[in-house]
Protein backbone atom coordinates (compact mmCIF):
# COMPACT_ATOMS: atom_id res chain seq x y z
CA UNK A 1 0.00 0.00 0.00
CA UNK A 2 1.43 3.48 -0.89
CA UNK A 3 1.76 6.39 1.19
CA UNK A 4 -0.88 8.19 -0.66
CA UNK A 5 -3.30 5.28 -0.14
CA UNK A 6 -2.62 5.34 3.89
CA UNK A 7 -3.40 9.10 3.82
CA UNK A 8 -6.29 8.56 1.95
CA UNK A 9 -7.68 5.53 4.62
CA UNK A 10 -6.60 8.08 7.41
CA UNK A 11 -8.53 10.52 5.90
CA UNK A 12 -11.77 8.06 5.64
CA UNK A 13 -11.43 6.85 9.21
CA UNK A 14 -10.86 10.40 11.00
CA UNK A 15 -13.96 11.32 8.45
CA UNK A 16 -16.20 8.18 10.44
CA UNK A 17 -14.46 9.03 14.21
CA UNK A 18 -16.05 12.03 14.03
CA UNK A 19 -19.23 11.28 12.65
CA UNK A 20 -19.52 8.76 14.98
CA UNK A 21 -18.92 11.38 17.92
CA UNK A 22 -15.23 11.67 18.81
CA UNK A 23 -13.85 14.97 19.51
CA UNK A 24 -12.20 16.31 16.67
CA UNK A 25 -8.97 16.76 17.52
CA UNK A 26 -8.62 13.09 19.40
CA UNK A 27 -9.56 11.83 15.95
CA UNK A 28 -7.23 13.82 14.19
CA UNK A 29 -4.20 13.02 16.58
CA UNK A 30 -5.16 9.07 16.49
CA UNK A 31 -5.38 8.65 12.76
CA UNK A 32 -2.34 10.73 12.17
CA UNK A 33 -0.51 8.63 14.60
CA UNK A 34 -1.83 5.44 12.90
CA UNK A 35 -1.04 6.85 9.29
CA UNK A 36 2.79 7.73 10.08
CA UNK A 37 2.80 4.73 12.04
CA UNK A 38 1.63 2.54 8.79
CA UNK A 39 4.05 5.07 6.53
CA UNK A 40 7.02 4.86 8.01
CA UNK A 41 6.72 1.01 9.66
CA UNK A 42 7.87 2.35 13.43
CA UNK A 43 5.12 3.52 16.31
CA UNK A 44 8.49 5.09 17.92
CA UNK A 45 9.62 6.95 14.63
CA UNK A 46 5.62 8.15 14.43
CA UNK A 47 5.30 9.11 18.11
CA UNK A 48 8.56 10.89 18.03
CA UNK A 49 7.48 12.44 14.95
CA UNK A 50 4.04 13.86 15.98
CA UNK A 51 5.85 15.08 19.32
CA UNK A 52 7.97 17.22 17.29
CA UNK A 53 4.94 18.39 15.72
CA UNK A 54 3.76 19.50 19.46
CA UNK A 55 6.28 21.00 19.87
CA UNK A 56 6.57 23.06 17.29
CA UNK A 57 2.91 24.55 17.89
CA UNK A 58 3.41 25.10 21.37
CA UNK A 59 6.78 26.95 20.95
CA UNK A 60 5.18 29.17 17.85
CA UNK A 61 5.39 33.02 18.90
CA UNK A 62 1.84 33.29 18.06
CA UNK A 63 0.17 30.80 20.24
CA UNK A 64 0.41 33.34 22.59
CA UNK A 65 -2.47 35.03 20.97
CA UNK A 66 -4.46 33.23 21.59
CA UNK A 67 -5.35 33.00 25.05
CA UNK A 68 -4.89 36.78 25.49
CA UNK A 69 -7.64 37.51 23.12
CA UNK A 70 -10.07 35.48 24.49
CA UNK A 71 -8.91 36.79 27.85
CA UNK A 72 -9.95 40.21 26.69
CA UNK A 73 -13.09 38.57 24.83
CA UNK A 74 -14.49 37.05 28.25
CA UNK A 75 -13.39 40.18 30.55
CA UNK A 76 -14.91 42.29 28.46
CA UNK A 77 -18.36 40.29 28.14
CA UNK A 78 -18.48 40.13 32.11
CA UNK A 79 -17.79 43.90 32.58
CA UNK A 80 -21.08 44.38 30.70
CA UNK A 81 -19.57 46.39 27.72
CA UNK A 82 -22.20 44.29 25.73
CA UNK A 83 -25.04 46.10 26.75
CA UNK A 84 -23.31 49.52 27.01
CA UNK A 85 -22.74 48.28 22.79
CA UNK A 86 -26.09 47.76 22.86
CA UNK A 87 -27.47 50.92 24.46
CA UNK A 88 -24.99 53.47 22.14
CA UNK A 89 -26.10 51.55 18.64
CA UNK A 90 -29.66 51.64 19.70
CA UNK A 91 -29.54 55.62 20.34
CA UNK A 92 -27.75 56.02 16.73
CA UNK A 93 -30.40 53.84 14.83
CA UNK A 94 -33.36 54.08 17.10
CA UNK A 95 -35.44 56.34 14.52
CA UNK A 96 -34.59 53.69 11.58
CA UNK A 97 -37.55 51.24 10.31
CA UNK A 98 -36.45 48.20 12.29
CA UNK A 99 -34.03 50.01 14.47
CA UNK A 100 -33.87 47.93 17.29
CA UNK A 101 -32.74 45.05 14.39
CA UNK A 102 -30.39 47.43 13.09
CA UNK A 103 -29.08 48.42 16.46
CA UNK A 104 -28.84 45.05 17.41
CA UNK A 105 -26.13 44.59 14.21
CA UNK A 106 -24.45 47.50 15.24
CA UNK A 107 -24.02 46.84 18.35
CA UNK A 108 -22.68 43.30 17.81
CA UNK A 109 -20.12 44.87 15.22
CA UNK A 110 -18.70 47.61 18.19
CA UNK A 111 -18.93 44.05 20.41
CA UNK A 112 -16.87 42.07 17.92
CA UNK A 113 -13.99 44.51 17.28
CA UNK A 114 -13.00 44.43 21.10
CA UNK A 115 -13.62 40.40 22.00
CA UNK A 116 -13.58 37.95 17.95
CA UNK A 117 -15.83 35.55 19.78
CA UNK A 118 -19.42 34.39 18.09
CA UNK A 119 -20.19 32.29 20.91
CA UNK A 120 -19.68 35.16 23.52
CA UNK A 121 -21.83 37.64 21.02
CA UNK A 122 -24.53 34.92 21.04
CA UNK A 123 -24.88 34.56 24.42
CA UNK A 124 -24.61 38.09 25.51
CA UNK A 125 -27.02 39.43 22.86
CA UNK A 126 -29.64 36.72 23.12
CA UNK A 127 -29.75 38.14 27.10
CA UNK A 128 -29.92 41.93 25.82
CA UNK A 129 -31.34 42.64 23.30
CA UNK A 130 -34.46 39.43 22.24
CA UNK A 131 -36.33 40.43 25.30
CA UNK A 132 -36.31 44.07 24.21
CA UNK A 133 -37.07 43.19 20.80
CA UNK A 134 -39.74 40.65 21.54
CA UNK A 135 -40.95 43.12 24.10
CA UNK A 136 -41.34 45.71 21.33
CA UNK A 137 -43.54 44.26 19.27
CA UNK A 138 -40.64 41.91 17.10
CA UNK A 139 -42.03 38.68 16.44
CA UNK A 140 -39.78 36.12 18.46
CA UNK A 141 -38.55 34.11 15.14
CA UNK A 142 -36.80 37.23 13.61
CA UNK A 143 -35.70 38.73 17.22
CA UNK A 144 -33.46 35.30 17.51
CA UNK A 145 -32.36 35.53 13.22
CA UNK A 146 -31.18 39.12 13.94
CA UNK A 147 -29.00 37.54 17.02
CA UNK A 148 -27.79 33.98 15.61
CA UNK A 149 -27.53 36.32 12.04
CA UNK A 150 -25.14 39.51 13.24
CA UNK A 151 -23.26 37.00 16.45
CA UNK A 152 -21.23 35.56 13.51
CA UNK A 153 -19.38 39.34 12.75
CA UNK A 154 -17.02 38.40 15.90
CA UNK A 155 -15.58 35.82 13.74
CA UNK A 156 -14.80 38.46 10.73
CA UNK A 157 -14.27 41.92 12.06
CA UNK A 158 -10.86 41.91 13.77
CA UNK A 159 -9.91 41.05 16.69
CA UNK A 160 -11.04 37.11 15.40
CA UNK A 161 -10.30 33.89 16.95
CA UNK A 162 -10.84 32.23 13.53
CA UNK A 163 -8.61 34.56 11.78
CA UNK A 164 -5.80 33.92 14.46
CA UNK A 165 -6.41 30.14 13.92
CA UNK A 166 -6.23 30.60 9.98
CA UNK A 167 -3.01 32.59 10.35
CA UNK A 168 -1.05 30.10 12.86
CA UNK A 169 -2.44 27.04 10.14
CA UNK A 170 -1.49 28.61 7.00
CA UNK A 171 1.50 30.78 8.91
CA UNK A 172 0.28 33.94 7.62
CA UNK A 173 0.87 37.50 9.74
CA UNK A 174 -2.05 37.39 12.06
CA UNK A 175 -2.16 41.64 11.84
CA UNK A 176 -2.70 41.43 7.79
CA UNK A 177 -5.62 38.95 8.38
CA UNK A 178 -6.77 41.50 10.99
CA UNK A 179 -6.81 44.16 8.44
CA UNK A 180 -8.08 42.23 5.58
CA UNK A 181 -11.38 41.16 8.01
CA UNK A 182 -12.22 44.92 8.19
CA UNK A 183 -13.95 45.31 4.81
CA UNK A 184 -15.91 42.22 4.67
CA UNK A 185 -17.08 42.82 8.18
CA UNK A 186 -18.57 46.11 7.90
CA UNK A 187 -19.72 44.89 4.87
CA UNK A 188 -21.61 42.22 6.43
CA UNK A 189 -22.85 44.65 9.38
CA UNK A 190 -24.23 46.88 6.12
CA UNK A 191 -25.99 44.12 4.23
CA UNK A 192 -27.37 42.85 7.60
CA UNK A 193 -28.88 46.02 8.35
CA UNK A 194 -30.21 47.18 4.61
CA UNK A 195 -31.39 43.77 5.09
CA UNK A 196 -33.18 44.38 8.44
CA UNK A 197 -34.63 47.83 7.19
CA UNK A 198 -36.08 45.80 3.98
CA UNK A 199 -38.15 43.34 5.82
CA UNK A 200 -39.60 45.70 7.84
CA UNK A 201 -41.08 47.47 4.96
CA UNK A 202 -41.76 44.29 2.63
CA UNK A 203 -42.24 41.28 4.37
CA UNK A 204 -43.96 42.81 8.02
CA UNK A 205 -45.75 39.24 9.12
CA UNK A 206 -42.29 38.03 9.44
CA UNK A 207 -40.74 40.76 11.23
CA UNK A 208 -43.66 41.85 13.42
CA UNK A 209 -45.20 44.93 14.33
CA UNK A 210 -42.61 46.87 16.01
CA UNK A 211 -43.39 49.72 17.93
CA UNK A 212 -40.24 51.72 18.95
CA UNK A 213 -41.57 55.32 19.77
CA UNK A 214 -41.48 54.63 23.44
CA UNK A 215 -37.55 53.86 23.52
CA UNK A 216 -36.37 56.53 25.68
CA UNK A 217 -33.17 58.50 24.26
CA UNK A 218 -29.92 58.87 25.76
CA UNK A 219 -28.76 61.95 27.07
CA UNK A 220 -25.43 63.05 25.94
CA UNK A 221 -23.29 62.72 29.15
CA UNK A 222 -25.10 58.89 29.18
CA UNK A 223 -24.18 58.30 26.02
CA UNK A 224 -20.81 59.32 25.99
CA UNK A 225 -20.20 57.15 29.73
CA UNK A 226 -20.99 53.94 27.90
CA UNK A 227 -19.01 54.74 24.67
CA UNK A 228 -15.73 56.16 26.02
CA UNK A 229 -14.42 52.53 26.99
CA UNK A 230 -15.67 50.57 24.55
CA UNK A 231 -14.13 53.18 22.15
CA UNK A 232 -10.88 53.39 24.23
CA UNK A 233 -10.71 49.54 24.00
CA UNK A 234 -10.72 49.33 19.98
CA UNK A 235 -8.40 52.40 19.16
CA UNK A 236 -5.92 50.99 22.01
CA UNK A 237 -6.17 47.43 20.41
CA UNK A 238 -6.62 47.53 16.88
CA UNK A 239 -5.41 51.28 16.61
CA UNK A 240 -2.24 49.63 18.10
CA UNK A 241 -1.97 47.05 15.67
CA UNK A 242 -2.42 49.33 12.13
CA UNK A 243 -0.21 51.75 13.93
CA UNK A 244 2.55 49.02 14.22
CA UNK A 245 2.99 49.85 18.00
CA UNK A 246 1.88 46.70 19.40
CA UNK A 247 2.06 43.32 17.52
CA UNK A 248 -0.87 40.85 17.53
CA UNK A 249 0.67 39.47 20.62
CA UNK A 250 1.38 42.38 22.60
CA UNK A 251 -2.15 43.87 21.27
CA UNK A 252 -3.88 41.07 22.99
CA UNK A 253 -1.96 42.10 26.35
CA UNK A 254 -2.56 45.37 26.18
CA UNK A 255 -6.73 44.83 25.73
CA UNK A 256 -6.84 42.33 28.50
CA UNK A 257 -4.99 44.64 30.40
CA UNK A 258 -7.25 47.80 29.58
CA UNK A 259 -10.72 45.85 30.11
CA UNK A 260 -9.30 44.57 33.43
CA UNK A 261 -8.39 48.28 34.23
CA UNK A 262 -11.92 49.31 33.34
CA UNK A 263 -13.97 46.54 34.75
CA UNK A 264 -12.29 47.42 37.91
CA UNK A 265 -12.54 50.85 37.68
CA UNK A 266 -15.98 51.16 36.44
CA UNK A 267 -16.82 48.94 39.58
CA UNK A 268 -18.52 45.80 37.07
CA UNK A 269 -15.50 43.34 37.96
CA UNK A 270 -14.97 41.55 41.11
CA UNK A 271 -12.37 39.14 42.30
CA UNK A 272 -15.14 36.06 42.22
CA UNK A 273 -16.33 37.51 38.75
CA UNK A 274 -12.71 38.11 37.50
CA UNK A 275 -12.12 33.98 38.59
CA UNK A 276 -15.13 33.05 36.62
CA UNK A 277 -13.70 34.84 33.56
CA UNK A 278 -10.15 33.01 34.20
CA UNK A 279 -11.42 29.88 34.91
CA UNK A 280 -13.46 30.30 31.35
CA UNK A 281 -10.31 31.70 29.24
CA UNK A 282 -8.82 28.87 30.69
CA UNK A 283 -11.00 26.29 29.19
CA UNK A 284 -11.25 27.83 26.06
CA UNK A 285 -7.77 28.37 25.81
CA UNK A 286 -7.41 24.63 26.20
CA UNK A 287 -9.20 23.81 23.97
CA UNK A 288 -8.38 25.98 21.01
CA UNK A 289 -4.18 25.31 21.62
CA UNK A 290 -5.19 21.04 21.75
CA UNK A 291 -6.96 21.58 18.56
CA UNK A 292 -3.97 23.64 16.99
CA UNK A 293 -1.61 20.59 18.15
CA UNK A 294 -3.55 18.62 16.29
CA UNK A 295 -3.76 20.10 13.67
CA UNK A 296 0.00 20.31 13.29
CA UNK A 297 -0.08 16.56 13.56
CA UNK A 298 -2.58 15.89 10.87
CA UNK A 299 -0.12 18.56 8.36
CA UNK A 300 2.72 16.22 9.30
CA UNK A 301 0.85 12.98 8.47
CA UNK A 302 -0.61 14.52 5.23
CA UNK A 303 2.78 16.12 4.20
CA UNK A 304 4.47 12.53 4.45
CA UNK A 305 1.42 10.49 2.46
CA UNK A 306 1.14 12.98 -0.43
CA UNK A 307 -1.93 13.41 -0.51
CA UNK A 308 -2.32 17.22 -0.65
CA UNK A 309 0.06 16.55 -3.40
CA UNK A 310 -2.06 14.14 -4.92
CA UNK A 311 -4.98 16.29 -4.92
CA UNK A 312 -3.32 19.13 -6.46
CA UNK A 313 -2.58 17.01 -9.59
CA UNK A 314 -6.10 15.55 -10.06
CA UNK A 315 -7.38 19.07 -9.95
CA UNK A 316 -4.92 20.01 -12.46
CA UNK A 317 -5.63 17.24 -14.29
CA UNK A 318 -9.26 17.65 -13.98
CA UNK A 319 -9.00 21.05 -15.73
CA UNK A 320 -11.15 22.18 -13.10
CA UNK A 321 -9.47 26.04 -13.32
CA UNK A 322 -8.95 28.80 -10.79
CA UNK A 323 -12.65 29.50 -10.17
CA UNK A 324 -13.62 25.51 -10.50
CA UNK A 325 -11.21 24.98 -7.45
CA UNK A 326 -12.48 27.65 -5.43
CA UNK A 327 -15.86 28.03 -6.06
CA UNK A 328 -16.28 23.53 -5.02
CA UNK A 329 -13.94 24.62 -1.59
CA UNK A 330 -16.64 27.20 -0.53
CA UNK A 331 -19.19 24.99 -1.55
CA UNK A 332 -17.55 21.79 0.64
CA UNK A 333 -17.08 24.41 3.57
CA UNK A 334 -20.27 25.28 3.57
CA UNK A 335 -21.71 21.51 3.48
CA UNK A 336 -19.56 20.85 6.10
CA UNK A 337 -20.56 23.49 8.29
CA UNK A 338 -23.66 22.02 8.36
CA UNK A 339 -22.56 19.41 10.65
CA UNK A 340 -19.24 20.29 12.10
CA UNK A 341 -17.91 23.15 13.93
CA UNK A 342 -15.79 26.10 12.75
CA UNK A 343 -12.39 25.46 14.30
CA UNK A 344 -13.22 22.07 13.15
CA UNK A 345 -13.43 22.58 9.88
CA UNK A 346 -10.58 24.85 9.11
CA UNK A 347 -8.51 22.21 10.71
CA UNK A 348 -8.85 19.76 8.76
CA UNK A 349 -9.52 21.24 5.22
CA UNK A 350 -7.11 24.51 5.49
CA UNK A 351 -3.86 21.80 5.50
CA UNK A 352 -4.91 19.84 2.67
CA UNK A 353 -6.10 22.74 0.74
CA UNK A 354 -3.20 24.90 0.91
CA UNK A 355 -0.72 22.82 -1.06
CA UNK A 356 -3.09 22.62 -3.41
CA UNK A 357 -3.83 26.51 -4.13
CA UNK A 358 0.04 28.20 -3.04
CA UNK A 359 0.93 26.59 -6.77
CA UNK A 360 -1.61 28.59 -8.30
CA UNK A 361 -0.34 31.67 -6.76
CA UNK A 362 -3.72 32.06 -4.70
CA UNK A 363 -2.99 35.07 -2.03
CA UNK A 364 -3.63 33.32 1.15
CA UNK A 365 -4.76 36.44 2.97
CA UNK A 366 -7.80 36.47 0.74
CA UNK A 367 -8.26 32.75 0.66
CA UNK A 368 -8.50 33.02 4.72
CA UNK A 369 -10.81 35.97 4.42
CA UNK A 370 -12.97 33.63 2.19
CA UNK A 371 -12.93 30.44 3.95
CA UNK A 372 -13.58 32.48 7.06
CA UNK A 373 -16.69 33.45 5.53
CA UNK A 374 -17.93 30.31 4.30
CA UNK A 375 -17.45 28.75 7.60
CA UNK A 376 -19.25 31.40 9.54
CA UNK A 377 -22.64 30.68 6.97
CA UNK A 378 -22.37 26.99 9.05
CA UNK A 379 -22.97 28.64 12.05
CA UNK A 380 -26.29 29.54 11.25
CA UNK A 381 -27.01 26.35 8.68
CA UNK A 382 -29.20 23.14 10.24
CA UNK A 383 -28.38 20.76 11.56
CA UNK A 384 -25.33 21.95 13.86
CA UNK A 385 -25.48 25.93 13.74
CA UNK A 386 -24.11 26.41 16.70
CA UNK A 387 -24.74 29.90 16.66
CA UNK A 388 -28.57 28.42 16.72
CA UNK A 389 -27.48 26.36 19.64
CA UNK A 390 -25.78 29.00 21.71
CA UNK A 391 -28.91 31.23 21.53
CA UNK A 392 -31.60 27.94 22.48
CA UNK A 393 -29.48 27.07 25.42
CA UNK A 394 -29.29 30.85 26.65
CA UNK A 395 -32.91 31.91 26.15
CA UNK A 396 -34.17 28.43 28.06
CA UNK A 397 -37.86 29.43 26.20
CA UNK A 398 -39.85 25.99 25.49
CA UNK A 399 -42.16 28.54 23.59
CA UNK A 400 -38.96 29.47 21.37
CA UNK A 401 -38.14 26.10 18.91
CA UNK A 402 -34.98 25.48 17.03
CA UNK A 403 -36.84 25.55 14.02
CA UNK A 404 -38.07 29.14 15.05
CA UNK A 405 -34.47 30.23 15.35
CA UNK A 406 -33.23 28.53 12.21
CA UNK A 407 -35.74 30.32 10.15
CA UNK A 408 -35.41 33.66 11.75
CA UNK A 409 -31.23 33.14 10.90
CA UNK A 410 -32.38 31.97 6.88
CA UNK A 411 -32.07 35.45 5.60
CA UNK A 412 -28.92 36.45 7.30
CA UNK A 413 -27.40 32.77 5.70
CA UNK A 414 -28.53 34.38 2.46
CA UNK A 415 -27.22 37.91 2.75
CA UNK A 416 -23.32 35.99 3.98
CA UNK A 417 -23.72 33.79 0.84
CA UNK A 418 -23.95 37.29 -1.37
CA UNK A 419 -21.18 38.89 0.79
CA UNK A 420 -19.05 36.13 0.02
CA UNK A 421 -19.84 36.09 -3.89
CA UNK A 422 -18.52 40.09 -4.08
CA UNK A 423 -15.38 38.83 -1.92
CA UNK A 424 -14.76 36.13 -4.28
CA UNK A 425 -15.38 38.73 -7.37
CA UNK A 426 -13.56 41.63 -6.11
CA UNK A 427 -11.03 40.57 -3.54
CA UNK A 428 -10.16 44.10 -3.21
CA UNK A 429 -12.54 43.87 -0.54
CA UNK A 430 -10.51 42.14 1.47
CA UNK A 431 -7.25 43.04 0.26
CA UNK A 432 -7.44 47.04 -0.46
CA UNK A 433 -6.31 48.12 2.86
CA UNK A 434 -3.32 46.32 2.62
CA UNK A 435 -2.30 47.55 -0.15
């Protein structure tokens, strides 16, 4: 049996592990092992090969990102900066048809560009802002879309754990994906609220009868309280970064240190709170750094068994072209994202992809901008949105069905689907600023 073929029965089994319900990366680490086991005819040369692999992830300067941002991500949801995003977005779009939709984007946008965590915006908005929409005359379905729908802009508008995750994978410089997320993000939070503002005029059985005269306005001094820090936060951290003052790294630092400095200051943190949010980062941090190890081991066994290789010939062979290649990778991320997980997915398609489109001179900024994209349109896509998920499990509403939230999030799908076509037809989009 050839390499190739073991890479390809690696592939297959890891593909049943986890459709049978192992964790991801315990699948990935176990049929790598096996497959450079069955390559190289030596469990010792494999192990000591896939430790190396560890190794070399752990000792990466950017790991370190990691668990800084979501640090910042999980201080910053605790100190309650969600709802002060929530109350400054709502006073800008308040007079708009659908406002409260609208502000709901906006402030999950101002949200996402200090913590890069869907999950977090899920859970935080799904608190906030559905029983204010609901309570205004929204009808629950779209209340829950406009949540599960605008909750996946942490994942493109920089700071973004899935952009950090791209860049360690496909060792790209974590600050150009940063910059590169900016136009497609805000071009998301525009679509998402032209969107909003269109089925409130056209299609008002589905939206509800919202009636938003009675939201009481902010005075200035209020107004200015709540967006100080949050604005403080994003020119410190991202400011930093375009600036060149800070890199990614020592960006991260510096906004975990500045929303521990205002959570305490402010008076919203606590020591038990602040243990919570450690306790959390540390979890999550845990997580995301075992599923980068693996991921380094999987590379490893697919770099020795050819098969990225391998691939890359068929599609040449196929004649499939430039837009063939990309246009059935979106398409199988997509599919994919339907039942898997994002971190999931990028893991194990971004390593056997990329050998396949660095030949074709592909820039790899734009093709993590674009996966990036297509996995976030899972999040909101039965049967394992987990966007959908995140919002059930926080609302804890029996009169509030999956299916109620899946439908409400349809639209949104559809309006990321056409944000990704312009991306994928003008990829100054995500690429202008950087040039």
């Amino acid at each position: 049996m050839t390499p190739f073929d073991i890479g390809l029965l690696s592939l297959l089994a890891m593909g049943v592990a986890v459709m049978a319900g192992m964790f991801v990366p315990i699948a990935l680490m176990v049929c790598s092992f096996v497959g450079v086991w069955a390559i190289k005819g030596s469990p010792v040369l494999a192990s000591k090969l896939l430790a190396l692999a560890a190794n070399d992830a752990i000792s990466s300067y950017f790991f370190g990102v990691v668990p800084l941002f979501v640090l910042m991500g999980f201080i910053v949801s605790e100190a309650g900066f969600g709802r002060d995003a929530f109350d400054v977005a709502n006073a800008a779009f308040r007079r708009l048809k659908g406002g409260l939709g609208v502000g709901t984007v906006g402030a999950n946008a101002i949200f996402a560009a200090i913590t890069g965590i869907s999950i977090a915006s899920a859970a935080v908005f799904t608190k906030i802002a559905v029983p204010q929409m609901i309570r205004h005359g929204y009808t629950p379905r779209f209340a829950t879309g406009v949540v599960a729908g605008s909750s996946v802009l942490g994942m493109m508008i920089p700071p973004s754990l899935l952009l950090i995750l791209f860049g360690i994978l496909a060792e790209q410089s974590i600050g150009d994906l940063f910059i590169a997320g900016i136009g497609p993000g805000l071009l998301l939070a525009i679509f998402f609220s032209l969107g909003i503002v269109a089925m409130a005029i056209f299609t008002p059985r589905f939206v509800g009868s919202p009636d938003e005269a009675d939201i009481p306005s902010l005075p200035r001094s209020e107004l200015l309280k709540k967006a100080l820090p949050i604005a403080s936060l994003i020119i410190l951290v991202l400011g930093g970064i375009y600036a060149g003052i800070f890199t990614p790294v020592e960006a991260g630092a510096m906004g975990a240190i500045g929303a521990l400095v205002l959570g305490f200051a402010m008076g919203r943190l606590t020591l038990k709170s602040l243990w919570t949010v450690l306790v959390e980062t540390g979890l999550v941090t845990a997580t995301v750094c075992f599923l980068i190890i693996a991921a380094q081991m999987y590379s490893r066994m697919l770099a020795l068994s050819g098969v990225p290789a391998g691939l890359g010939s068929l599609a040449t062979d196929a004649e499939l072209g430039y837009w063939g290649i990309i246009l059935i990778y979106c398409a199988i991320v997509i599919a994919m994202g339907m039942i898997l997980d994002s971190s999931s997915i990028m893991l194990i398609l971004v390593p056997l992809m990329l050998p396949v489109v660095i030949p074709m001179n592909i820039d790899l900024i734009w093709f993590g901008i674009i996966t990036v994209l297509a996995v976030e349109i899972g999040l909101l896509t039965p049967p394992f949105g987990i966007s959908v998920y995140v919002i059930k499990a926080t609302l804890d509403d029996p009169n509030i069905t999956l299916g109620d939230i899946f439908k409400g999030a349809a639209p949104f799908a559809l309006i990321m689907l056409l944000v990704l076509g312009l991306v994928l037809a003008f990829p100054a989009i995500a690429t202008g600023l950087l040039r």
